[in-house]
Structures are given as C-alpha cells and as structure tokens.
N, C-alpha and C. Protein backbone atom coordinates (compact mmCIF):
# COMPACT_ATOMS: atom_id res chain seq x y z
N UNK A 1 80.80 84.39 100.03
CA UNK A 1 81.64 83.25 100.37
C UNK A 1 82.32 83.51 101.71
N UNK A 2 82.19 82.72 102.99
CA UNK A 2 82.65 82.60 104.00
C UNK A 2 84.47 82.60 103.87
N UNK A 3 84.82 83.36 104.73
CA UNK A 3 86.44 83.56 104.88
C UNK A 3 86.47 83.34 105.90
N UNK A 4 88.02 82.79 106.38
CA UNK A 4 88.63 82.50 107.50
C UNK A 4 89.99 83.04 107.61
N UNK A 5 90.46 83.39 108.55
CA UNK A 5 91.96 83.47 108.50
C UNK A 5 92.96 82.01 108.62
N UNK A 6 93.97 82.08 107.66
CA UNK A 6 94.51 80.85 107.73
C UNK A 6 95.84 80.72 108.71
N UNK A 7 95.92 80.24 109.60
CA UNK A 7 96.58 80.32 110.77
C UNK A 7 97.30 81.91 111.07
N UNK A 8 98.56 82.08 111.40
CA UNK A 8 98.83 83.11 111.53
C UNK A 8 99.32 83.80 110.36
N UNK A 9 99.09 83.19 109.31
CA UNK A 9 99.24 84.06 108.27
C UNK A 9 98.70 85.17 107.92
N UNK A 10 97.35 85.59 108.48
CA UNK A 10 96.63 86.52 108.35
C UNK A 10 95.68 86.41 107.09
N UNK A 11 96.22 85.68 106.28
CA UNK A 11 95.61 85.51 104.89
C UNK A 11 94.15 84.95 105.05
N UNK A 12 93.03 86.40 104.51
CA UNK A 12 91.73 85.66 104.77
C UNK A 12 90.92 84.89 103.51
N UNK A 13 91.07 84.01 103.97
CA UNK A 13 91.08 82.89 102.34
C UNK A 13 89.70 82.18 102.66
N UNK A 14 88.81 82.31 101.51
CA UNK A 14 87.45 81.43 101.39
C UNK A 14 87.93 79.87 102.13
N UNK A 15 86.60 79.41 102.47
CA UNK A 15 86.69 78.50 103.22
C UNK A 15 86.33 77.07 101.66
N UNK A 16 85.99 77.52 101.15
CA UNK A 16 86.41 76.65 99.86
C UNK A 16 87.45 76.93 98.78
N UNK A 17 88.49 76.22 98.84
CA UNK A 17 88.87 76.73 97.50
C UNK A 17 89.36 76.21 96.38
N UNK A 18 89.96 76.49 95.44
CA UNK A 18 90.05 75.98 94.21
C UNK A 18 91.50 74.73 94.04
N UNK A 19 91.33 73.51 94.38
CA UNK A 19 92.26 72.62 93.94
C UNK A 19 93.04 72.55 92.48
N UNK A 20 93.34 72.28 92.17
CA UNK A 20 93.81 72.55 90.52
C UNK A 20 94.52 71.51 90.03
N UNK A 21 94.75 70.11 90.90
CA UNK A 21 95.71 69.13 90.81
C UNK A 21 94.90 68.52 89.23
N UNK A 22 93.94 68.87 88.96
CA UNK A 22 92.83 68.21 87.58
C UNK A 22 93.01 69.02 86.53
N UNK A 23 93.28 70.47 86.14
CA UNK A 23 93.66 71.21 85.53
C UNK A 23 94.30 70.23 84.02
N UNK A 24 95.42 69.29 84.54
CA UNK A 24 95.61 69.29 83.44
C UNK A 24 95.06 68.02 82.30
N UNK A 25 94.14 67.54 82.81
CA UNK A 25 92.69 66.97 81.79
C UNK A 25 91.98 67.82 81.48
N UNK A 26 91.93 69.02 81.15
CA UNK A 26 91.36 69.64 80.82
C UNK A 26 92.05 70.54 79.74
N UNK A 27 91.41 71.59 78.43
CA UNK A 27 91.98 72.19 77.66
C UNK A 27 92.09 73.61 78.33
N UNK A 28 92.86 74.34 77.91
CA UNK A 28 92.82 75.66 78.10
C UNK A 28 91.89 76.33 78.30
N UNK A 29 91.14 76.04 77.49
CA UNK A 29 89.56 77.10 77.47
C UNK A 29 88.99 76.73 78.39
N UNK A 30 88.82 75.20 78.67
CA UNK A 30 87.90 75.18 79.62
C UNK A 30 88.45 75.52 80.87
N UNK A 31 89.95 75.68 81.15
CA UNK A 31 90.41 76.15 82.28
C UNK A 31 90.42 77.62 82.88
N UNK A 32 90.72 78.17 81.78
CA UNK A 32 90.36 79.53 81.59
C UNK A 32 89.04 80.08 82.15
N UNK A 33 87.97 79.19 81.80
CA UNK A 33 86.46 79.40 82.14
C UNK A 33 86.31 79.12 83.53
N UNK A 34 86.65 78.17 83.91
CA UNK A 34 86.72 77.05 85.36
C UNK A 34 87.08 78.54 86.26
N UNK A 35 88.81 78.51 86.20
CA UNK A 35 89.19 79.48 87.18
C UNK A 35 88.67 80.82 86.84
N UNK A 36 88.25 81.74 85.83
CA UNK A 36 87.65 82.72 86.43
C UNK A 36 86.23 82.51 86.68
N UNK A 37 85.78 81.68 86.42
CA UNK A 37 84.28 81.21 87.06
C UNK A 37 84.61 81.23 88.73
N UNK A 38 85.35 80.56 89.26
CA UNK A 38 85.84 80.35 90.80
C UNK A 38 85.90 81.74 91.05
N UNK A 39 86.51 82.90 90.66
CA UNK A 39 87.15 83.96 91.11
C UNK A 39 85.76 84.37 90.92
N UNK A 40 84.87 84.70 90.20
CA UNK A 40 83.57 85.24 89.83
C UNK A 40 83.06 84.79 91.39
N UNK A 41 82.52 83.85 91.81
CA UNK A 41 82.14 83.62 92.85
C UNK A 41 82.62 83.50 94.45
N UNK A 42 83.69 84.08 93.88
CA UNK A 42 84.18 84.77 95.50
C UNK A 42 85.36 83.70 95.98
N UNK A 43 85.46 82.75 95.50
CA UNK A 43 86.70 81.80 95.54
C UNK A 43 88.13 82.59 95.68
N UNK A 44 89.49 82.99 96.61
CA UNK A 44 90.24 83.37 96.72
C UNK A 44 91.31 82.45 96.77
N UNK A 45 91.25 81.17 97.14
CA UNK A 45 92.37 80.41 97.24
C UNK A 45 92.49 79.30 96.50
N UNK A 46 93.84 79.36 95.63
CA UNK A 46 93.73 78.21 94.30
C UNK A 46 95.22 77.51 94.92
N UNK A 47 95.15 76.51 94.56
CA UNK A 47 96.26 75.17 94.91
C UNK A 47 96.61 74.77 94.14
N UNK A 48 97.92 74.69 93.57
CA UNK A 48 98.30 73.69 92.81
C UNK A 48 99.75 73.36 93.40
N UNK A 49 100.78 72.60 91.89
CA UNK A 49 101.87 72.37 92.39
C UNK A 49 102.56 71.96 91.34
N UNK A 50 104.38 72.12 91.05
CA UNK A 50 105.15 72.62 90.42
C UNK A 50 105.03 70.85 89.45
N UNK A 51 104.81 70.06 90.40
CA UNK A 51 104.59 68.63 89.68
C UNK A 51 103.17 68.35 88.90
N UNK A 52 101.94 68.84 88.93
CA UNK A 52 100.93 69.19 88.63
C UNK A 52 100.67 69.47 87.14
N UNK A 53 101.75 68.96 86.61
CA UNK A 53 101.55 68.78 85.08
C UNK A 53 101.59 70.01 84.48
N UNK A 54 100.62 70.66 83.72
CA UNK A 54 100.51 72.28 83.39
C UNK A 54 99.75 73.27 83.95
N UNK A 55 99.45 72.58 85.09
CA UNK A 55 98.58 73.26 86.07
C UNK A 55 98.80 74.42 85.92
N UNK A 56 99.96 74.88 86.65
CA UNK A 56 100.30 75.82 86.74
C UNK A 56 100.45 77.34 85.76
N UNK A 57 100.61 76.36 84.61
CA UNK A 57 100.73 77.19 83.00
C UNK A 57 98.73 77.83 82.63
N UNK A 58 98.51 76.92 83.11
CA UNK A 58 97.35 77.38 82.43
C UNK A 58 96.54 78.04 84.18
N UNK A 59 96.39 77.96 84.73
CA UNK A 59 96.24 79.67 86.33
C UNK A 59 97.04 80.48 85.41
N UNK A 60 98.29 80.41 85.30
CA UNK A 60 98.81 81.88 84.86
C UNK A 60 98.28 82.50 83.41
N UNK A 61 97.75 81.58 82.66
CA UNK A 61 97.30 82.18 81.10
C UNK A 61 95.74 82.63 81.51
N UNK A 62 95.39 82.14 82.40
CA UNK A 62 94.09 82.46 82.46
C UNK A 62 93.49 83.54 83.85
N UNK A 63 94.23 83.42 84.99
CA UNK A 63 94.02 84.62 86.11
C UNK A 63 95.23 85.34 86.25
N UNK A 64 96.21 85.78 85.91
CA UNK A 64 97.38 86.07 86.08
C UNK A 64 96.86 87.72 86.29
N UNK A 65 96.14 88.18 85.38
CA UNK A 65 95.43 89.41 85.10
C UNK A 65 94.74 89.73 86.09
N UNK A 66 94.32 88.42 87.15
CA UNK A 66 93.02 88.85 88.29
C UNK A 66 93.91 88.85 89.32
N UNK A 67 95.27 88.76 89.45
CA UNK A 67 96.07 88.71 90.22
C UNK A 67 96.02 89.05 91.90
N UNK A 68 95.76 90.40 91.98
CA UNK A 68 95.25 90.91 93.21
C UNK A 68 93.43 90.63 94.10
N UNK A 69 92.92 89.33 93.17
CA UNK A 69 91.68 88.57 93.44
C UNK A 69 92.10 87.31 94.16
N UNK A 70 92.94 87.19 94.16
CA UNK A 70 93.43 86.05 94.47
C UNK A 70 95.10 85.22 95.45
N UNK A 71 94.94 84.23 96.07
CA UNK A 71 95.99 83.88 96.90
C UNK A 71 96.74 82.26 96.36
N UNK A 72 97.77 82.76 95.82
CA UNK A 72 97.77 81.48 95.05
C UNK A 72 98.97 80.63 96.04
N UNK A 73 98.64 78.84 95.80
CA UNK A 73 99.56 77.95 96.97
C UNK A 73 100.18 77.26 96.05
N UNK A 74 101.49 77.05 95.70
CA UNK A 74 101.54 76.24 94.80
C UNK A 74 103.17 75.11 95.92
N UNK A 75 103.61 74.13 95.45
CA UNK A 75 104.31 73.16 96.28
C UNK A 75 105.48 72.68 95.09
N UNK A 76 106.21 72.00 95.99
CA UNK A 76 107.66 71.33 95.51
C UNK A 76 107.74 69.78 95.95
N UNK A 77 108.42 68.92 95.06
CA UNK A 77 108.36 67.84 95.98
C UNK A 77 110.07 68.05 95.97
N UNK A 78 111.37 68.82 95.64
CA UNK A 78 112.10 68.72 95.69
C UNK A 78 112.73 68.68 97.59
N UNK A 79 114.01 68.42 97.38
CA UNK A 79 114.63 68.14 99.12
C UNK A 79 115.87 69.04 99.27
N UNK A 80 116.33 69.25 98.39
CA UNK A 80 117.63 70.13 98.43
C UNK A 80 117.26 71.93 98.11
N UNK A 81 118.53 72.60 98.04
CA UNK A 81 118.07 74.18 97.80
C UNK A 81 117.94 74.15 96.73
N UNK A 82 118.92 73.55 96.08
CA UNK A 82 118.90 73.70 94.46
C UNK A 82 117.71 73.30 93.75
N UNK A 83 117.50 72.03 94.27
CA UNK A 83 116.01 71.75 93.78
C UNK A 83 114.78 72.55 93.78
N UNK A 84 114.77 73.33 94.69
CA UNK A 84 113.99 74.11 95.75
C UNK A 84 114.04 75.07 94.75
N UNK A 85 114.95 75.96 93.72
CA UNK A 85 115.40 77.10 93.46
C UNK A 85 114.89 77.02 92.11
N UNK A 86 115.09 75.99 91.74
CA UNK A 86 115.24 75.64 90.25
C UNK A 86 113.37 75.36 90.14
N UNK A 87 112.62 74.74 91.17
CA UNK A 87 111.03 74.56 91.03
C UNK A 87 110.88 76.05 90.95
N UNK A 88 110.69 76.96 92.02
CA UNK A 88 110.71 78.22 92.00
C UNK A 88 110.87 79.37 91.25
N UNK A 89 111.74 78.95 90.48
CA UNK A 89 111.65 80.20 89.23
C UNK A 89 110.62 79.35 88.38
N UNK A 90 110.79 78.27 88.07
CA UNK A 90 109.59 77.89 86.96
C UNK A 90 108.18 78.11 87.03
N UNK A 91 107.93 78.11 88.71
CA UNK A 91 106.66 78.18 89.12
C UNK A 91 106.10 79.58 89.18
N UNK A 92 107.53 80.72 89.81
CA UNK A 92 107.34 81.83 89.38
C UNK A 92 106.98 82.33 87.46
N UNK A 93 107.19 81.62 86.83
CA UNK A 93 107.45 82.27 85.35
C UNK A 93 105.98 81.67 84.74
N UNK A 94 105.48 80.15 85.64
CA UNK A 94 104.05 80.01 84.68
C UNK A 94 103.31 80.05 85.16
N UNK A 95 102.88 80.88 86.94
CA UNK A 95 102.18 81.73 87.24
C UNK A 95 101.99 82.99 86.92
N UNK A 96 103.27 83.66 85.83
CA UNK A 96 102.58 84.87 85.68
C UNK A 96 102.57 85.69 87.05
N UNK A 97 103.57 85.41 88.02
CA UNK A 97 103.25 86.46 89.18
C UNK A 97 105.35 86.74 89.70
N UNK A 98 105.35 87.77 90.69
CA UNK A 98 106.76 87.73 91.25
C UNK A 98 106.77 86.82 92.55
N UNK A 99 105.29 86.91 92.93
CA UNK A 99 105.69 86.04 94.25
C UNK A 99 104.79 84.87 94.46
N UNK A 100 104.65 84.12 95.99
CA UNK A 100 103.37 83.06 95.97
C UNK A 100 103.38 83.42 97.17
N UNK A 101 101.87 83.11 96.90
CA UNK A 101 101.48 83.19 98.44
C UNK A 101 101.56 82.45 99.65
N UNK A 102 101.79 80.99 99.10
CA UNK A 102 102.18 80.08 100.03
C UNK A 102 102.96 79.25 99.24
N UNK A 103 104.19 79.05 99.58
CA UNK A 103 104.80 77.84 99.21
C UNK A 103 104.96 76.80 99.92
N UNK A 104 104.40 75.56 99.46
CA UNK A 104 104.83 74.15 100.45
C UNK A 104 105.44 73.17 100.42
N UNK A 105 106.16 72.69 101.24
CA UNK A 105 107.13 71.27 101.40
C UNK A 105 105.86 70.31 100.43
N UNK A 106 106.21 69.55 99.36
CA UNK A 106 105.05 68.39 98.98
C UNK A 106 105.29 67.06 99.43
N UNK A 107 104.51 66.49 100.45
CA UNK A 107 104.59 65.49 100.54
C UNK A 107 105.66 64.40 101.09
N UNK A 108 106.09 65.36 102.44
CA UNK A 108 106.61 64.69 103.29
C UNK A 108 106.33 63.70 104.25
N UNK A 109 106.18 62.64 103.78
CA UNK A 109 105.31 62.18 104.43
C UNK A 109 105.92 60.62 105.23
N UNK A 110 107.40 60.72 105.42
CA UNK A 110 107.79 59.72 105.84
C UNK A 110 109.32 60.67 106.86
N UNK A 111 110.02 59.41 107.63
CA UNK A 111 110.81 60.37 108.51
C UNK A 111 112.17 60.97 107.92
N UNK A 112 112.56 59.61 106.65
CA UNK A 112 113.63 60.36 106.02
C UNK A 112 113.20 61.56 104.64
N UNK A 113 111.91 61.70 104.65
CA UNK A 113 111.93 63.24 103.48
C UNK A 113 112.21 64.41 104.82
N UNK A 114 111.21 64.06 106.15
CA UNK A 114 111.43 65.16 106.64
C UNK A 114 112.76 65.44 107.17
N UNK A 115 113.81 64.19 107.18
CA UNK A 115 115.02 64.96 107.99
C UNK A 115 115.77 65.61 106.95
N UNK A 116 115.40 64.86 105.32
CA UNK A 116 116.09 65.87 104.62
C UNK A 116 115.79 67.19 103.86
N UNK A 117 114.42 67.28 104.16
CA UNK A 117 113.80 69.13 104.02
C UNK A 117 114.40 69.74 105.20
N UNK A 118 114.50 69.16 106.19
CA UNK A 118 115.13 70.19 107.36
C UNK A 118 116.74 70.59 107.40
N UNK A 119 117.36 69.37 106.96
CA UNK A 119 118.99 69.13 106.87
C UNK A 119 119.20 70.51 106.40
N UNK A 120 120.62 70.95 106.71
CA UNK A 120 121.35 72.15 105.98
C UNK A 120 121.42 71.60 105.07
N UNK A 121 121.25 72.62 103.71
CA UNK A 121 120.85 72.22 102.68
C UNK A 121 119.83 71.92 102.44
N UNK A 122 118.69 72.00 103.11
CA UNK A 122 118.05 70.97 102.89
C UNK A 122 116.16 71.98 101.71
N UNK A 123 115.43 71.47 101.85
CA UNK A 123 113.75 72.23 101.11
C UNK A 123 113.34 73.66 101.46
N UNK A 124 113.76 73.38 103.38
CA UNK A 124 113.13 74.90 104.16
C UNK A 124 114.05 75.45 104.28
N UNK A 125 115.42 75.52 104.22
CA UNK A 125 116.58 76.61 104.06
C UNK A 125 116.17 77.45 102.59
N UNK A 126 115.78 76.63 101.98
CA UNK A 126 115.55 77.35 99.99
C UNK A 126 114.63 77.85 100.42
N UNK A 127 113.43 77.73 101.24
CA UNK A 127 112.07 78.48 100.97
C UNK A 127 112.13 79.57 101.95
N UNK A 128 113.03 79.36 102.80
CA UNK A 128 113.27 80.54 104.10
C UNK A 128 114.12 81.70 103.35
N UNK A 129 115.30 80.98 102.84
CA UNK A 129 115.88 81.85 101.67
C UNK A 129 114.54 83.12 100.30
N UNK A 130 113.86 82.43 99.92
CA UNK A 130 113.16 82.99 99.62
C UNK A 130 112.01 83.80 99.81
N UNK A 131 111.95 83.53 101.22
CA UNK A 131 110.67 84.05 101.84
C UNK A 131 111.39 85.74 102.10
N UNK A 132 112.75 85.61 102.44
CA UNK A 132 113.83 86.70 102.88
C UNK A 132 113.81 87.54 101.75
N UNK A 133 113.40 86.68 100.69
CA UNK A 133 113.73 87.30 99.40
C UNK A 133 112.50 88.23 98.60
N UNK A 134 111.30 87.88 99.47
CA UNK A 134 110.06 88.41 99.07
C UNK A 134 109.23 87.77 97.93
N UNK A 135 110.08 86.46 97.64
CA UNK A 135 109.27 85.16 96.42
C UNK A 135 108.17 84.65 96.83
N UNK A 136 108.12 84.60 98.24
CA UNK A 136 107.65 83.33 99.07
C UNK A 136 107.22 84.34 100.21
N UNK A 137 105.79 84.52 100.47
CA UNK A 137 105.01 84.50 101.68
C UNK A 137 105.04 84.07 102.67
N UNK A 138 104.82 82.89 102.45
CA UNK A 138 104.47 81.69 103.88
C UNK A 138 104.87 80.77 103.38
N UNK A 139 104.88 79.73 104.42
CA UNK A 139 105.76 77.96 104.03
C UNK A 139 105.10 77.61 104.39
N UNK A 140 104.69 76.43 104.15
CA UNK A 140 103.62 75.19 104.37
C UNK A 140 104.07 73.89 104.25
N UNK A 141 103.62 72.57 104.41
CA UNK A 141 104.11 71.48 104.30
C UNK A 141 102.84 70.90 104.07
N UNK A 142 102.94 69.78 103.20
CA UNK A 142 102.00 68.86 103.24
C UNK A 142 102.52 67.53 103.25
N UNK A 143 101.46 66.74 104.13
CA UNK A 143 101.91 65.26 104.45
C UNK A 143 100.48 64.47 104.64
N UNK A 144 100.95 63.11 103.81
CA UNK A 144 99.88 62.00 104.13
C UNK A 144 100.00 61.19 104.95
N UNK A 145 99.16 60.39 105.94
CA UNK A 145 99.52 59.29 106.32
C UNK A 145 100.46 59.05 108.05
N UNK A 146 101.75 59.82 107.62
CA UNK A 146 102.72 59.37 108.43
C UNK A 146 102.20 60.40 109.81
N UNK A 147 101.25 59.98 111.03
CA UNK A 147 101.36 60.86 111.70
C UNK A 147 102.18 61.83 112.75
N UNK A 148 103.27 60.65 112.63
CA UNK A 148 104.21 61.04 113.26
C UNK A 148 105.21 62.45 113.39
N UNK A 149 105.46 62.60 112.05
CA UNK A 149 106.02 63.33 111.13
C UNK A 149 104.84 64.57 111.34
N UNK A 150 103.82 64.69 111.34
CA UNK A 150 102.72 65.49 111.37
C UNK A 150 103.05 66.08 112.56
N UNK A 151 102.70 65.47 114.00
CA UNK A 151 102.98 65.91 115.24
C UNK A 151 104.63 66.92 115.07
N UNK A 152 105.42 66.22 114.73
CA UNK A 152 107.01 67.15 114.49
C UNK A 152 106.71 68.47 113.80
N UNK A 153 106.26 68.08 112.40
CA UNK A 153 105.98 69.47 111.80
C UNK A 153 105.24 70.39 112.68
N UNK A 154 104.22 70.58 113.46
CA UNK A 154 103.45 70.93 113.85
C UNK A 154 104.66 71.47 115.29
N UNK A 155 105.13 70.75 115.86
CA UNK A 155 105.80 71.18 116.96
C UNK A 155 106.94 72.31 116.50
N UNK A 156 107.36 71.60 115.66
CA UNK A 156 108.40 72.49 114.98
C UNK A 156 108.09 74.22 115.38
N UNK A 157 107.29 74.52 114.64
CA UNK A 157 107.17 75.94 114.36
C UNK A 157 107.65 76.55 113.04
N UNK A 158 108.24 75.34 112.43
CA UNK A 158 108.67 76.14 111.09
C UNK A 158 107.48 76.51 109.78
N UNK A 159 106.92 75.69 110.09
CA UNK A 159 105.61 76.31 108.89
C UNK A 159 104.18 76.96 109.26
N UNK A 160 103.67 77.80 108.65
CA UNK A 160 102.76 78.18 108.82
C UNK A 160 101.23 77.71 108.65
N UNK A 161 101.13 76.60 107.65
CA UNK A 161 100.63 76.20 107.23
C UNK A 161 100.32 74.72 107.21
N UNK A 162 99.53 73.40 107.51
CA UNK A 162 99.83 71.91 106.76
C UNK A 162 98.91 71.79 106.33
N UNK A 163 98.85 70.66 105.21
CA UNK A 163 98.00 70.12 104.56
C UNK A 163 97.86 68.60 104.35
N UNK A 164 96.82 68.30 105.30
CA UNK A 164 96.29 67.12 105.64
C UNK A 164 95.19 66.25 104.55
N UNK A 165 94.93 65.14 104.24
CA UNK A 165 94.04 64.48 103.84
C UNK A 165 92.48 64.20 105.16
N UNK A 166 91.45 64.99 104.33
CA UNK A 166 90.62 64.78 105.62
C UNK A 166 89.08 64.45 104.97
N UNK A 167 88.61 64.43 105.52
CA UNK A 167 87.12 64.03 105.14
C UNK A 167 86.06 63.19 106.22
N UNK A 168 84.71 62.81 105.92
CA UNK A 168 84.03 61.96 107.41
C UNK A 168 84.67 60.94 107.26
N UNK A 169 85.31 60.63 106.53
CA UNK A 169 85.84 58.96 106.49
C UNK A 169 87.45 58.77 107.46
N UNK A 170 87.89 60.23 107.59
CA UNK A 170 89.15 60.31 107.98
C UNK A 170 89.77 59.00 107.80
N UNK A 171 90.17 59.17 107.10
CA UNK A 171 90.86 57.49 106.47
C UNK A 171 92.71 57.50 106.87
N UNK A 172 92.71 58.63 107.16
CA UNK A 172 94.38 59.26 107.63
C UNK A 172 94.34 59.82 108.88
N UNK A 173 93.19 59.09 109.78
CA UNK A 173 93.40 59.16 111.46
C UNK A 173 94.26 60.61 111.73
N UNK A 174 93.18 61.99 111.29
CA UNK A 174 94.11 63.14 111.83
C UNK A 174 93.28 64.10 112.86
N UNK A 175 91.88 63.50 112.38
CA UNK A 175 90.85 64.33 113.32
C UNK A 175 90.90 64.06 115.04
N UNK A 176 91.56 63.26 115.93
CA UNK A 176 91.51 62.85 116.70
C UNK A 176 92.77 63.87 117.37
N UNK A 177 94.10 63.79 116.85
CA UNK A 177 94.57 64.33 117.82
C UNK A 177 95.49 65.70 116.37
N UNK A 178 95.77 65.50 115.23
CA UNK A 178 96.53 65.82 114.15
C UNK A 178 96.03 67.37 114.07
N UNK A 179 94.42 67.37 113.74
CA UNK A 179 93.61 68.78 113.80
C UNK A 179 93.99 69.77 115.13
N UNK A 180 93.55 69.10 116.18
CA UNK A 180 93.61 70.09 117.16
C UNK A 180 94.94 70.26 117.60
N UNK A 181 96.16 69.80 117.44
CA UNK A 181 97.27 69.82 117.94
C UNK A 181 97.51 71.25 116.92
N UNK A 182 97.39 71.38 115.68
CA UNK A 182 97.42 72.60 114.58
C UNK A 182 97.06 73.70 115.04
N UNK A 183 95.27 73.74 115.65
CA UNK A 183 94.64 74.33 115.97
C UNK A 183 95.49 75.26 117.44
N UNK A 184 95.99 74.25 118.08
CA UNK A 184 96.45 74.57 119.44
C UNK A 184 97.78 75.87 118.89
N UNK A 185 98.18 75.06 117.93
CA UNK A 185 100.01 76.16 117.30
C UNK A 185 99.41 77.28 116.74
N UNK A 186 98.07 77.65 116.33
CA UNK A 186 97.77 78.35 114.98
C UNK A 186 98.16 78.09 114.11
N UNK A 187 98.24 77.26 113.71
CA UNK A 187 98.51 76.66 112.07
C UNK A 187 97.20 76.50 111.22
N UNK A 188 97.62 77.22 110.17
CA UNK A 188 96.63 77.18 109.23
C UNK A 188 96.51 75.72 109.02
N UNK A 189 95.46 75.50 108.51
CA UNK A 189 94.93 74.18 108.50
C UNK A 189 94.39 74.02 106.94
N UNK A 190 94.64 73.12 105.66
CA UNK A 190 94.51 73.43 104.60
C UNK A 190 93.88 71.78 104.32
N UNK A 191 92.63 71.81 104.13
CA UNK A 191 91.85 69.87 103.45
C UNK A 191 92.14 69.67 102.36
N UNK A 192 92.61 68.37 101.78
CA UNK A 192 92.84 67.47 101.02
C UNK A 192 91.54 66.96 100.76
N UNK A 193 91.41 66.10 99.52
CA UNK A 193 90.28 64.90 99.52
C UNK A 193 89.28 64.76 100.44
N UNK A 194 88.87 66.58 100.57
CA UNK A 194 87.48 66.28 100.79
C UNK A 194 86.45 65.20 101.01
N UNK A 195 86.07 64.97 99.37
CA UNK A 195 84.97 64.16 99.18
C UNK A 195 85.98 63.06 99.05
N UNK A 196 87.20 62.22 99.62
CA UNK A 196 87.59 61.14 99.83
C UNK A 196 87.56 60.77 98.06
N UNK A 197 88.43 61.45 97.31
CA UNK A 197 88.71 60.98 96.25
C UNK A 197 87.87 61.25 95.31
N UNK A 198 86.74 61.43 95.60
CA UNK A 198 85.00 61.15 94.91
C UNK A 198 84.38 60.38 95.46
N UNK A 199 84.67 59.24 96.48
CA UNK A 199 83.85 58.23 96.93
C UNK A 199 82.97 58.73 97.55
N UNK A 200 82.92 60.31 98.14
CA UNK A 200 81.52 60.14 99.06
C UNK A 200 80.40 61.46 97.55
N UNK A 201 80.59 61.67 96.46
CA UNK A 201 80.08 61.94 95.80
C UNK A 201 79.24 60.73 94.90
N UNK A 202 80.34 59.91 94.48
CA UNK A 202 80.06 58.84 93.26
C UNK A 202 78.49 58.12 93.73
N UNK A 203 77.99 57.66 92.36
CA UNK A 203 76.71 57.00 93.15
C UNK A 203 76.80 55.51 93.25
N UNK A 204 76.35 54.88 94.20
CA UNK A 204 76.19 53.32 94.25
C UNK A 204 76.04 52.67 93.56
C-alpha cells in the first residue's frame, strides 16, 4: 500500500484510508472484521468522529489491540473549550487509546463557526491545550463548501491538516485554487466523498 507523508506532520499514512462515518449500520462483528481486514492490508489511517454514532466504540472494541498499526483521526463539531474537553475524554475512552493522532475542527464551514473555533475560548484553544497535553497530535479542520473560510484556514497556519470534499466531479470547486493553495503551506491534504457519495460507483 502506497504511503505519503501527510503535510508536515510527518505521519506516513496510506494513500487510502479507512472512513468509518458507516460503522454504525453495521453490527459489531462485522466491524470488527471490516477494520482488521483494512489493517490486514496495509491500511494505516482510519477516520471517524465523536458525532459518528458508535463509530468510535466499535474501532476501539475491535483495533484498540492493533494500536501501534495504526493512525487514528477522529473530529468534534463542538465551538467552545468545554465542549472541546468534554468530546475528548469520550473519544479518548471509546477508542481504547491515551491519545489521537489527529484531532479536527468538524465542519466549519461557514464564517461565524470559524470566528468562534478561533475566539478565546474558543475549539483550537481546547485542542492546542491538549496537544500541550500529549492527547492530541495534530489539529486539523474540516470544511465543506464555504471557500472562503478554506483560503483563511489555510493562511492561518493553525492546522496541520484540512479536509476537503473532492472527487472528478469537484462539486465543492476546491481543485482550482483550494488544493494547491494547501499544497503551497504543506498542509496535509485529507479527501472526502471520493466516489461523490456513491454516484460515481452506483450503476445507471
């Protein structure tokens, strides 16, 4: 399985990896099977997120053990520290791990979430706090849509990481200037909706 380094994180993470936002239509067992099937084949990077239903519960019942196989990303949609603090231990306790490998802003994707993840007080004071703390690796953000907000994050310098919606359909106009502006910061660069939901799988 092809690796890349993900921006300056250093983290050399398969160039495919394991989404998990589906996890929870599924039973245990078969999740259990799913993710160490992924890890069996060289898969290193799994995604999920603290809103993600039991996503998260069931990665930790089932790779928690493969621990050092793996780079796990998991996200918040909270805006405050407290919020921030309170996702964080939960996410810590049903991963089954002390730390993450990437934690991300979820889904900032308009101008008032981002002024209030940034505000004192605000998403990235809690995750900077924790990164100090050795919980938290790297910070990331993910955003749909709003490109605006994209260009800022990106200028910023505060995250290491974004996570874009991308695919041939680019349906979220990011390949034009959104990609390479990342590329230009070293920012890891993390795809969304691939296959555009399923539409470029599904058959006619």
């Amino acid at each position: 399985m092809e690796k890349r380094i993900l921006g300056k994180t250093g983290l050399a993470v398969t160039i495919v990896g394991y989404g998990a936002i589906k996890l929870p239509g599924i039973t245990e067992a078969e999740a259990d099977e799913c993710l160490n099937l992924a890890l069996d084949l060289g898969i290193n990077f799994i995604d999920t997120a603290r809103n993600y239903r039991d996503s998260e519960e069931k990665i930790g019942k089932a790779i928690s053990h493969r621990r050092d196989e793996f780079y796990i990303a998991t996200k918040t949609s909270e805006r405050d520290v407290k919020g921030v603090e309170e996702h964080l231990a939960i996410s810590l306790k049903n991963l089954r791990t002390d730390y993450i490998d990437l934690y991300q802003l979820h889904t900032v994707s308009d101008g008032e979430r981002w002024e209030a993840v940034r505000a004192v007080g605000g998403a990235y004071e809690a995750a900077l706090k924790a990164q100090e703390a050795g919980k938290v690796r790297h910070i990331g953000i993910t955003i749909h849509r709003d490109l605006q907000v994209m260009r800022e994050a990106i200028a910023s310098g505060l995250f290491d990481t974004i996570m874009v919606c991308y695919n041939p359909l680019d349906s979220e106009s990011v390949e034009a200037e959104i990609l390479p502006a990342a590329k230009a910061a070293e920012m890891g660069v993390i795809v969304m909706k691939s296959l555009s939901g399923g539409q470029l799988w599904q058959p006619l």
